[in-house]
Protein backbone atom coordinates (compact mmCIF):
# COMPACT_ATOMS: atom_id res chain seq x y z
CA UNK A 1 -0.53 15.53 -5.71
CA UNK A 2 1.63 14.21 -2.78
CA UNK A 3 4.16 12.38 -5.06
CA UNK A 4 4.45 10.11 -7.57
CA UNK A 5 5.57 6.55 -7.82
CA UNK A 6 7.38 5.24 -11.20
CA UNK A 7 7.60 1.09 -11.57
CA UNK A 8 9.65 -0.27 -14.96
CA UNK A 9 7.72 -2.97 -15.57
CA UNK A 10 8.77 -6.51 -17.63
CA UNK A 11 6.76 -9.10 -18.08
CA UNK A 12 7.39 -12.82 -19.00
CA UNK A 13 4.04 -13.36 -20.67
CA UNK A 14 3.61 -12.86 -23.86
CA UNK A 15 0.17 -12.13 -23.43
CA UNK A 16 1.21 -9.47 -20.95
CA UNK A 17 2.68 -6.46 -23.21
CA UNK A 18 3.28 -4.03 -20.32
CA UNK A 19 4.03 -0.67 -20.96
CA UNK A 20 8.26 -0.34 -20.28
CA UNK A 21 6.92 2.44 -17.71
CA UNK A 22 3.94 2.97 -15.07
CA UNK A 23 3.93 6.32 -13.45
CA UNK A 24 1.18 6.23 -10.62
CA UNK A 25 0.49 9.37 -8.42
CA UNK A 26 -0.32 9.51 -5.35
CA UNK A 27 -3.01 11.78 -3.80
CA UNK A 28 -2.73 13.82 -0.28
CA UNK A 29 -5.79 11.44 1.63
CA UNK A 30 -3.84 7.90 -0.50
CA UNK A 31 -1.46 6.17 1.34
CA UNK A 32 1.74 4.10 0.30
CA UNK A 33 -0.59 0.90 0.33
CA UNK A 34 -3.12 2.60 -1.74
CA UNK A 35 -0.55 3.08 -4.53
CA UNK A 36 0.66 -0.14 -4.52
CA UNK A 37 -3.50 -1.73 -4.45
CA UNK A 38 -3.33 0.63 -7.76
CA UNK A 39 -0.40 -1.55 -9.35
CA UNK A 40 -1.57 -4.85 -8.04
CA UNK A 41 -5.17 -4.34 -9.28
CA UNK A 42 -2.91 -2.85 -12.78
CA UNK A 43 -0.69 -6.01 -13.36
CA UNK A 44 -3.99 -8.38 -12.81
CA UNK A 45 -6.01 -6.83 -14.66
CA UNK A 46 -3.54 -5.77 -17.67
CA UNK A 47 -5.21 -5.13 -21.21
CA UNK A 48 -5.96 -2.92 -23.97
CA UNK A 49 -7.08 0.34 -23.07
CA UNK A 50 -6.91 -0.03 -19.18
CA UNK A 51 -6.30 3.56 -17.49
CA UNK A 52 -5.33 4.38 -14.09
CA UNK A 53 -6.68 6.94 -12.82
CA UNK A 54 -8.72 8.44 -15.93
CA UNK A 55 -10.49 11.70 -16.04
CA UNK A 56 -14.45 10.88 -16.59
CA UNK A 57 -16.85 13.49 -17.51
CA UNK A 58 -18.42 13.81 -13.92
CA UNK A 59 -21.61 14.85 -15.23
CA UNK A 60 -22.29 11.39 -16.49
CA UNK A 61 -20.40 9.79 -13.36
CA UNK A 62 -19.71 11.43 -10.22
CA UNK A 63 -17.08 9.59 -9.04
CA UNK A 64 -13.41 8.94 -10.11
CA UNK A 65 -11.81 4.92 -10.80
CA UNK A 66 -8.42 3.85 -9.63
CA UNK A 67 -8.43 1.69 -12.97
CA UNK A 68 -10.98 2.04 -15.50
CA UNK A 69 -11.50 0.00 -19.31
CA UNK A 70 -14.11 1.68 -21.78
CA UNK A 71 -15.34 -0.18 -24.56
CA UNK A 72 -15.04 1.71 -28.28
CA UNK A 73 -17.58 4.00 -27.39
CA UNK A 74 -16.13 4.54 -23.79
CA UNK A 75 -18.70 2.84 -21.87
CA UNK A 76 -17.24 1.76 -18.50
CA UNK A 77 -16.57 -1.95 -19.13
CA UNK A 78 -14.36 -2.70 -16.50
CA UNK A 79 -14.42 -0.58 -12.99
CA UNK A 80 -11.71 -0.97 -10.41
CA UNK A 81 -11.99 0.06 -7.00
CA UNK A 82 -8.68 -0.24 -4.45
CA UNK A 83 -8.17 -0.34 -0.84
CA UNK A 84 -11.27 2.05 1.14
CA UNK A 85 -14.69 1.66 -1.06
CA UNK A 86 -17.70 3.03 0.99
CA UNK A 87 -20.79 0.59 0.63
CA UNK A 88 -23.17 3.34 -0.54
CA UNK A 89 -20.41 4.63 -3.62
CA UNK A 90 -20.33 0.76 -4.80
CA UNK A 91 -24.21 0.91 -4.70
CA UNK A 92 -24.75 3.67 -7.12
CA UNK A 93 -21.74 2.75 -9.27
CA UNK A 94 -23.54 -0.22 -9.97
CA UNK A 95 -26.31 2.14 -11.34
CA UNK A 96 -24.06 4.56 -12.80
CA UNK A 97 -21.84 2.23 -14.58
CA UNK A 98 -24.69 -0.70 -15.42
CA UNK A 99 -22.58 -2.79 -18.01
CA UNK A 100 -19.25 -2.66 -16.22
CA UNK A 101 -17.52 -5.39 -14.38
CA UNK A 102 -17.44 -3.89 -10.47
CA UNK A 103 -14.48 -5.11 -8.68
CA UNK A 104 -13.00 -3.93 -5.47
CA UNK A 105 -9.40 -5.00 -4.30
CA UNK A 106 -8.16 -5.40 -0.74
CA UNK A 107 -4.73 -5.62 1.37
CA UNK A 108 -6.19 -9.43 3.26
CA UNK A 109 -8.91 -11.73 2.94
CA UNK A 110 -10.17 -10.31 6.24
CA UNK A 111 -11.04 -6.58 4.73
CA UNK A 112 -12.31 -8.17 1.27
CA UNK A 113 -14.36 -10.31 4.58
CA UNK A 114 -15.84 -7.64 5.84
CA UNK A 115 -16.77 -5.26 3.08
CA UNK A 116 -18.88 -8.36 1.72
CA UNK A 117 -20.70 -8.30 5.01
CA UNK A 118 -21.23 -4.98 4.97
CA UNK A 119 -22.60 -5.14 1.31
CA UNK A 120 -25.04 -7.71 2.24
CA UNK A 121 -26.28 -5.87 5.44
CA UNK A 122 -27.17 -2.87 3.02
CA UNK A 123 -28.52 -4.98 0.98
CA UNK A 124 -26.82 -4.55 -2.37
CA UNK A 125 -27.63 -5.80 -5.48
CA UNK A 126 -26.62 -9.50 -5.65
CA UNK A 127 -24.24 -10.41 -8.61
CA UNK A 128 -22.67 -7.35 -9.82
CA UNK A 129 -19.62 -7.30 -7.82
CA UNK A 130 -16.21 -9.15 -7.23
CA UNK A 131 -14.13 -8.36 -4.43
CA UNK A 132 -10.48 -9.47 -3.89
CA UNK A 133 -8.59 -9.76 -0.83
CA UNK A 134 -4.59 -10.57 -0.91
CA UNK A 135 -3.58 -13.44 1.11
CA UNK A 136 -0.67 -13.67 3.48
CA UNK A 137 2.16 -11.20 4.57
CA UNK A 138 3.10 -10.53 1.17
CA UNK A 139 1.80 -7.35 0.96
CA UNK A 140 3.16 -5.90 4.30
CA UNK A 141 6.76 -6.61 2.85
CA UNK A 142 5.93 -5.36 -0.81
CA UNK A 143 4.83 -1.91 0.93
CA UNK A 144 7.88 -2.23 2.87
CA UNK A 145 10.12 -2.52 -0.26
CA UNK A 146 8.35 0.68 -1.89
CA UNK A 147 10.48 3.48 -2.78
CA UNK A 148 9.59 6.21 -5.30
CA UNK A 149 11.38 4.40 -8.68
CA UNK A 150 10.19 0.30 -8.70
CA UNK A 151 11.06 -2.25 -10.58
CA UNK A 152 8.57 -5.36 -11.33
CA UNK A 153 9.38 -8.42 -13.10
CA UNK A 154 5.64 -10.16 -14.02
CA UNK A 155 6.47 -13.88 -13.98
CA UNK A 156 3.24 -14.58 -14.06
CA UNK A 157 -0.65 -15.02 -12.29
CA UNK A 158 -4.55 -14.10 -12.94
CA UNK A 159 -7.70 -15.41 -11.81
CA UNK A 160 -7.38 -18.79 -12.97
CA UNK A 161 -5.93 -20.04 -10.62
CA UNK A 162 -5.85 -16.90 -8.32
CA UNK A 163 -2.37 -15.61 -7.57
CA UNK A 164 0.72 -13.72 -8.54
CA UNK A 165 3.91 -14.57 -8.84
CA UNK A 166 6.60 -11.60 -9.35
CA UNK A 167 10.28 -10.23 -8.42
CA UNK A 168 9.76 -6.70 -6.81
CA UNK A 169 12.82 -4.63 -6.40
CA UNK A 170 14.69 -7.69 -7.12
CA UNK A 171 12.79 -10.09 -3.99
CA UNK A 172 10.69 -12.68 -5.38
CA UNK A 173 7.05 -12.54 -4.17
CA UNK A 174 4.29 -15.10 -4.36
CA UNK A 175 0.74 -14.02 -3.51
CA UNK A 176 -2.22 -15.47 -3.20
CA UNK A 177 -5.86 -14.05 -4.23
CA UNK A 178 -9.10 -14.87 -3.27
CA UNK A 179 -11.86 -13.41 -5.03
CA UNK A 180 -15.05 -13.12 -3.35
CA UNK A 181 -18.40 -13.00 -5.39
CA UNK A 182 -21.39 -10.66 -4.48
């Protein structure tokens, strides 16, 4: 482990019963942005049983989620992917993992852009995956503003309509999501 990041989390949605504390560690080959992909990817996709960075039995699956939701009888239901995905990983996780939602989140529109292409050029199964790609500068100054103890203040966002809207150690940060269908 090459550190760990803590973020106190509050949330103004009901609906949205964060934890009071997210501890998210950060691996030697994971950069700053890939931590903060993890909490992004975390605060959209908030609900029951939704584990970052969960030990699987790698028997089963060979490979390791950023966040992962498992149904009562821990199926993969939901399967989270941030920042470098290889094409070929995302083409046998949709074999491995056959009921779960695949999604894949990005720093821009541009890289969510190009991993599509990519997926279609290697001709991936069609309707199995959702990619997102942040829009704007918001995240260069949210990686900026990342220090080893956070503090996040959910205001509110989702898919519907796609964006975010939070205070991050205390600046006030508005970004837009596009989510890309494949």
């Amino acid at each position: 482990m090459a550190g760990k990041f803590s973020f106190q989390l509050r949330s103004e949605e009901r609906r949205r019963s964060f934890p009071h504390k997210l501890v998210i560690g950060q691996r030697e080959t994971e950069t700053n942005a890939h931590v903060l992909l993890k909490l992004i990817a975390y605060l959209l996709f908030f609900r029951e049983r939704l584990q970052v960075e969960p030990r699987l039995d790698l028997d089963l699956i060979p490979y390791e989620p950023d966040l992962l939701q498992c149904d009562y009888e821990l199926r993969p239901v939901l399967w989270v992917e941030c920042g470098e995905c290889g094409v070929a990983k995302l083409d046998r996780l949709a074999v491995k993992v056959p009921e779960a939602a695949i999604w894949v989140v990005k720093r821009s529109v541009a890289e969510a852009e190009q991993l599509v292409q990519q997926m279609a050029k290697a001709e991936l199964r069609r309707h199995r995956y959702h990619v997102i790609g942040l829009e704007g500068d918001g995240f260069a100054e949210l990686e900026n503003l990342l220090t080893a103890r956070n503090e996040v203040y959910w205001v509110g966002g989702g898919f519907d309509p796609p964006e975010m809207r939070s205070e991050f150690n205390g600046l006030w940060f508005e970004l837009g999501v596009r989510i890309l269908r494949f």
